[in-house]
N, C-alpha and C. Protein backbone atom coordinates (compact mmCIF):
# COMPACT_ATOMS: atom_id res chain seq x y z
N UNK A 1 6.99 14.54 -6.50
CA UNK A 1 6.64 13.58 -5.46
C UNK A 1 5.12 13.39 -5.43
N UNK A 2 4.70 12.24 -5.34
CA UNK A 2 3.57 12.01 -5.45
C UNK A 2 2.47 12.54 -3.73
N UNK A 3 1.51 12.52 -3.99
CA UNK A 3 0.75 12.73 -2.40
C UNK A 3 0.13 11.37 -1.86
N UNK A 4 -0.48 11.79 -0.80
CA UNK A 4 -1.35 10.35 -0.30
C UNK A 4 -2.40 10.60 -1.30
N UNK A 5 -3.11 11.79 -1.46
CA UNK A 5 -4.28 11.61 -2.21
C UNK A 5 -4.14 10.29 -3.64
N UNK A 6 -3.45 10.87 -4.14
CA UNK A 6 -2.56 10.58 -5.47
C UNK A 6 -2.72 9.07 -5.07
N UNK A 7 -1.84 8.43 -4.39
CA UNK A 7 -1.49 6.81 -3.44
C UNK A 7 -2.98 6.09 -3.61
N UNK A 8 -4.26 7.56 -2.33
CA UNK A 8 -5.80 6.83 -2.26
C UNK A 8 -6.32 6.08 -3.67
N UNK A 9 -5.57 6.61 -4.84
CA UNK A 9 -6.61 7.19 -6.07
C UNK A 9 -6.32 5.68 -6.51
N UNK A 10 -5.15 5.42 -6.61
CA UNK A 10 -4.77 4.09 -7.62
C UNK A 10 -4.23 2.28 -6.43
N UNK A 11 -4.46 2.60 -5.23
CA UNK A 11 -4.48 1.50 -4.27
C UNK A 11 -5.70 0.91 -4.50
N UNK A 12 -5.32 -0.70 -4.28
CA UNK A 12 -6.82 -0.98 -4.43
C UNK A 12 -7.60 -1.31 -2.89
N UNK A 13 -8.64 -1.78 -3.13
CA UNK A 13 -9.48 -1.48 -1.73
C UNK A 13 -9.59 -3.15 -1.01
N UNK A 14 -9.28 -4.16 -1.73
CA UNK A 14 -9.40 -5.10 -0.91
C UNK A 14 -8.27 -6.23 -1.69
N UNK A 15 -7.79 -6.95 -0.74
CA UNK A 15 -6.63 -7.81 -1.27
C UNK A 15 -6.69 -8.96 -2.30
N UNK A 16 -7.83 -9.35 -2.82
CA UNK A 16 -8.12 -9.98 -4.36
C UNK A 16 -7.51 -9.25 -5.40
N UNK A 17 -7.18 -7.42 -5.35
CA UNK A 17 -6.46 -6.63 -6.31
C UNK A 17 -5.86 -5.98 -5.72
N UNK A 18 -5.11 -6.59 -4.73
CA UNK A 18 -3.35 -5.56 -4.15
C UNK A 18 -2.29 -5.37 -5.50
N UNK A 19 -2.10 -4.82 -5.22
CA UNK A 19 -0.40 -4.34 -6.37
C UNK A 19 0.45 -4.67 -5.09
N UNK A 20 1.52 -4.83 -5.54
CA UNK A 20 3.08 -4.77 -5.40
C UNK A 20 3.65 -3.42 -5.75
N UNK A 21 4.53 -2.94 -4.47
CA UNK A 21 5.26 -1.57 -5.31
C UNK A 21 5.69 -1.12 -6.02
N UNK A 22 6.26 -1.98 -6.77
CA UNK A 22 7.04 -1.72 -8.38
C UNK A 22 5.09 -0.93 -8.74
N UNK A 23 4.46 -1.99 -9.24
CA UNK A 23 2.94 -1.97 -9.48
C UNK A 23 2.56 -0.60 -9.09
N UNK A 24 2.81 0.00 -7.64
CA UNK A 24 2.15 1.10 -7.34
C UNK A 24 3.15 2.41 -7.82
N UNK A 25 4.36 1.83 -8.08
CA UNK A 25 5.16 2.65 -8.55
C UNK A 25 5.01 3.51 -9.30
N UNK A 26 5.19 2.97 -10.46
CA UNK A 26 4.88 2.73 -12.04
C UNK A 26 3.37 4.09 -12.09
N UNK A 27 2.32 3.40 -11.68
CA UNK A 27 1.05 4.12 -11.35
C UNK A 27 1.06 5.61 -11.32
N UNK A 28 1.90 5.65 -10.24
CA UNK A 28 2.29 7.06 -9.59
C UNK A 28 3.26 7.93 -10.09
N UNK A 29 4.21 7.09 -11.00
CA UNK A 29 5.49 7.76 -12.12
C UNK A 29 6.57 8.10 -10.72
N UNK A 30 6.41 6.97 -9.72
CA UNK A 30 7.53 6.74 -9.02
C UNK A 30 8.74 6.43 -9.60
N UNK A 31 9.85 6.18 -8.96
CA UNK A 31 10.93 5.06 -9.12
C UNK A 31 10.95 3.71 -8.96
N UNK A 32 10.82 2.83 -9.66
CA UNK A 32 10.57 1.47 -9.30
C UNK A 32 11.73 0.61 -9.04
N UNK A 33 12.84 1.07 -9.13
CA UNK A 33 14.40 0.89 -8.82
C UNK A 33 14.97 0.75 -7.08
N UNK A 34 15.34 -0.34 -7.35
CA UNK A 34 15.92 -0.89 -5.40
C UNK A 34 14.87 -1.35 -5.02
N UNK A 35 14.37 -1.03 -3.99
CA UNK A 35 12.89 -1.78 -3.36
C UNK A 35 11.57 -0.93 -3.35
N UNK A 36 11.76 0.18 -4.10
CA UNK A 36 10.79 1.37 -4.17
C UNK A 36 10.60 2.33 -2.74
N UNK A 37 11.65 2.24 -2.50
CA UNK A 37 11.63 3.24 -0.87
C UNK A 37 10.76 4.49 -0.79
N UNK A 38 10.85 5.04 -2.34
CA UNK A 38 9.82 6.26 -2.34
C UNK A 38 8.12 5.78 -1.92
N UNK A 39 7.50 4.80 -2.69
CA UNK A 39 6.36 4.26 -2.55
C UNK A 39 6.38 3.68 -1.32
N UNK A 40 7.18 3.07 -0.59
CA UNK A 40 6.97 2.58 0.79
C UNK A 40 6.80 3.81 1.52
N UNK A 41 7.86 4.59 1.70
CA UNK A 41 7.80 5.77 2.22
C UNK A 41 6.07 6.59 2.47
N UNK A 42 5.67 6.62 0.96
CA UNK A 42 4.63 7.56 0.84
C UNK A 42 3.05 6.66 1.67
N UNK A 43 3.49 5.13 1.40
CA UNK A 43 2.38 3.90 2.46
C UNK A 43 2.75 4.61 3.51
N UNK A 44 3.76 3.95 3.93
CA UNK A 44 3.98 4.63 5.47
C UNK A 44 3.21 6.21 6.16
N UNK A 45 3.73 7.18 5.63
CA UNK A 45 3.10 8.29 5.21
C UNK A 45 1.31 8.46 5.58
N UNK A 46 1.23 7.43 4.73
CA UNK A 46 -0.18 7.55 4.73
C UNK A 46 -0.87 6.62 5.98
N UNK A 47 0.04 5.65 6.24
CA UNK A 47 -0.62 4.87 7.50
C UNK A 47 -0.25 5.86 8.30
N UNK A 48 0.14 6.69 8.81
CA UNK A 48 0.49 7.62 10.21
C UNK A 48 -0.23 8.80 10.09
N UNK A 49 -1.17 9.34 8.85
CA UNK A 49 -2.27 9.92 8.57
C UNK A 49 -3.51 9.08 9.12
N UNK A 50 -3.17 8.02 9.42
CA UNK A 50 -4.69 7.41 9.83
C UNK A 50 -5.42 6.43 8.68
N UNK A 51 -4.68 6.42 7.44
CA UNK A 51 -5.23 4.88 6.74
C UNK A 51 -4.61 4.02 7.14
N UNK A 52 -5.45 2.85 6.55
CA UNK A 52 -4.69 1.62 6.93
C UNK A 52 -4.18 1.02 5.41
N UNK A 53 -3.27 1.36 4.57
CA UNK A 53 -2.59 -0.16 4.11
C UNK A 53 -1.67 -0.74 4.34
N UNK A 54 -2.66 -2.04 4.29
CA UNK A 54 -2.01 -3.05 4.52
C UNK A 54 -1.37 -3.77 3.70
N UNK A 55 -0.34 -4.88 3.51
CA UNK A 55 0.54 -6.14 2.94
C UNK A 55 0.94 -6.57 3.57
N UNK A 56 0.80 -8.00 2.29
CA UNK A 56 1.36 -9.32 2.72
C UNK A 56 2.34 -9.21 1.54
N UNK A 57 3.57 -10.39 1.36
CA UNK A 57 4.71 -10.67 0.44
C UNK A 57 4.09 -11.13 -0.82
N UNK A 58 3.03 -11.91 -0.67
CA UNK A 58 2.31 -12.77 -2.13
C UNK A 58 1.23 -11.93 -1.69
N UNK A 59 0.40 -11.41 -1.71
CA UNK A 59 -0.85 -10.36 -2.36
C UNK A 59 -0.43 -8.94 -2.48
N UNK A 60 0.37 -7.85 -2.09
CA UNK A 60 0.91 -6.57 -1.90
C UNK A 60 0.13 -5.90 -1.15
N UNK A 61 0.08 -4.27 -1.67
CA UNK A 61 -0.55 -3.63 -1.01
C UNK A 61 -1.82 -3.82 -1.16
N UNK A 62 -2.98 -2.91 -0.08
CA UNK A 62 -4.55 -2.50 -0.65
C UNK A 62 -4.60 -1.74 1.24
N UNK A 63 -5.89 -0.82 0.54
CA UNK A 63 -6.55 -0.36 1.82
C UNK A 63 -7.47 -0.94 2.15
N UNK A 64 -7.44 -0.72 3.46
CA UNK A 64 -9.14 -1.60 4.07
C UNK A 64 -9.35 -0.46 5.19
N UNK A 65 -10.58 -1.13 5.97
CA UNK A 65 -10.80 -0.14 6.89
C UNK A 65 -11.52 -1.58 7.81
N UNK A 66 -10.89 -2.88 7.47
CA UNK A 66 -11.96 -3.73 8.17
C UNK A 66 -10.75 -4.14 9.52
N UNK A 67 -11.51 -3.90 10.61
CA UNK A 67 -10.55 -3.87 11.46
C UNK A 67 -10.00 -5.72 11.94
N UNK A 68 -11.22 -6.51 11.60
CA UNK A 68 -10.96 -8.15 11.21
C UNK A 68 -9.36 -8.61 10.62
N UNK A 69 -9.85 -8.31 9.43
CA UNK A 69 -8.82 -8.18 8.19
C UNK A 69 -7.28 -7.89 8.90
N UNK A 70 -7.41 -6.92 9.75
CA UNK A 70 -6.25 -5.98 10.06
C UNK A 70 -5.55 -7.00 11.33
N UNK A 71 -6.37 -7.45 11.99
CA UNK A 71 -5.89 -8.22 13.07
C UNK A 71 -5.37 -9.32 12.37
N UNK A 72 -6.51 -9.97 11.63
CA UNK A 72 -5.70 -11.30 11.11
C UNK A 72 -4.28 -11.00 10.37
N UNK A 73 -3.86 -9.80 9.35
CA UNK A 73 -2.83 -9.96 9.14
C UNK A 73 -1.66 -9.82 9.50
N UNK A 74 -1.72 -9.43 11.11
CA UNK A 74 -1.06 -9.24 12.03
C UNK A 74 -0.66 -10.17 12.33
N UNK A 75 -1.63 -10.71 12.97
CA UNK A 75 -1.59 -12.21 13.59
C UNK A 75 -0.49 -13.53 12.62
N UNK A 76 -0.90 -13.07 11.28
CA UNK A 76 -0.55 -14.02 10.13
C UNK A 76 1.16 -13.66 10.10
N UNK A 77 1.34 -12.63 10.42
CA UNK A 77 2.57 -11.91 9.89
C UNK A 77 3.59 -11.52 11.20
């Protein structure tokens, strides 16, 4: 099983280079099979540690820390 550290290392930092989970899957030598529940799981995980990533459906994941960013994709979503 992969860690958050592991997750920090290969997420990217702003949404011009989000991955998709398969994408972060793969990375991590996840399962990329069904909807990647392991890799959602381990996001999740890591947002309730206190990061923030975030996604949208057309850009994927990325971390930010811009709290702007975070509202708008709320707002958007």
């Amino acid at each position: 099983m992969a860690t958050i550290q592991q997750l920090l290392s290969v997420i990217p930092t702003d949404g011009q280079h989000a991955m998709h989970a398969p994408q972060i899957a793969r990375a991590l030598g996840l399962s990329t099979s069904g909807t990647c529940e392991t890799t959602r799981a381990l996001i999740r995980d890591a947002n309730m540690n206190g990061y923030f990533i975030v996604n949208t459906i057309d850009e994927g994941f990325w971390l930010t820390s811009d709290k702007q960013e975070i509202k708008q994709i709320l707002e958007n979503y």
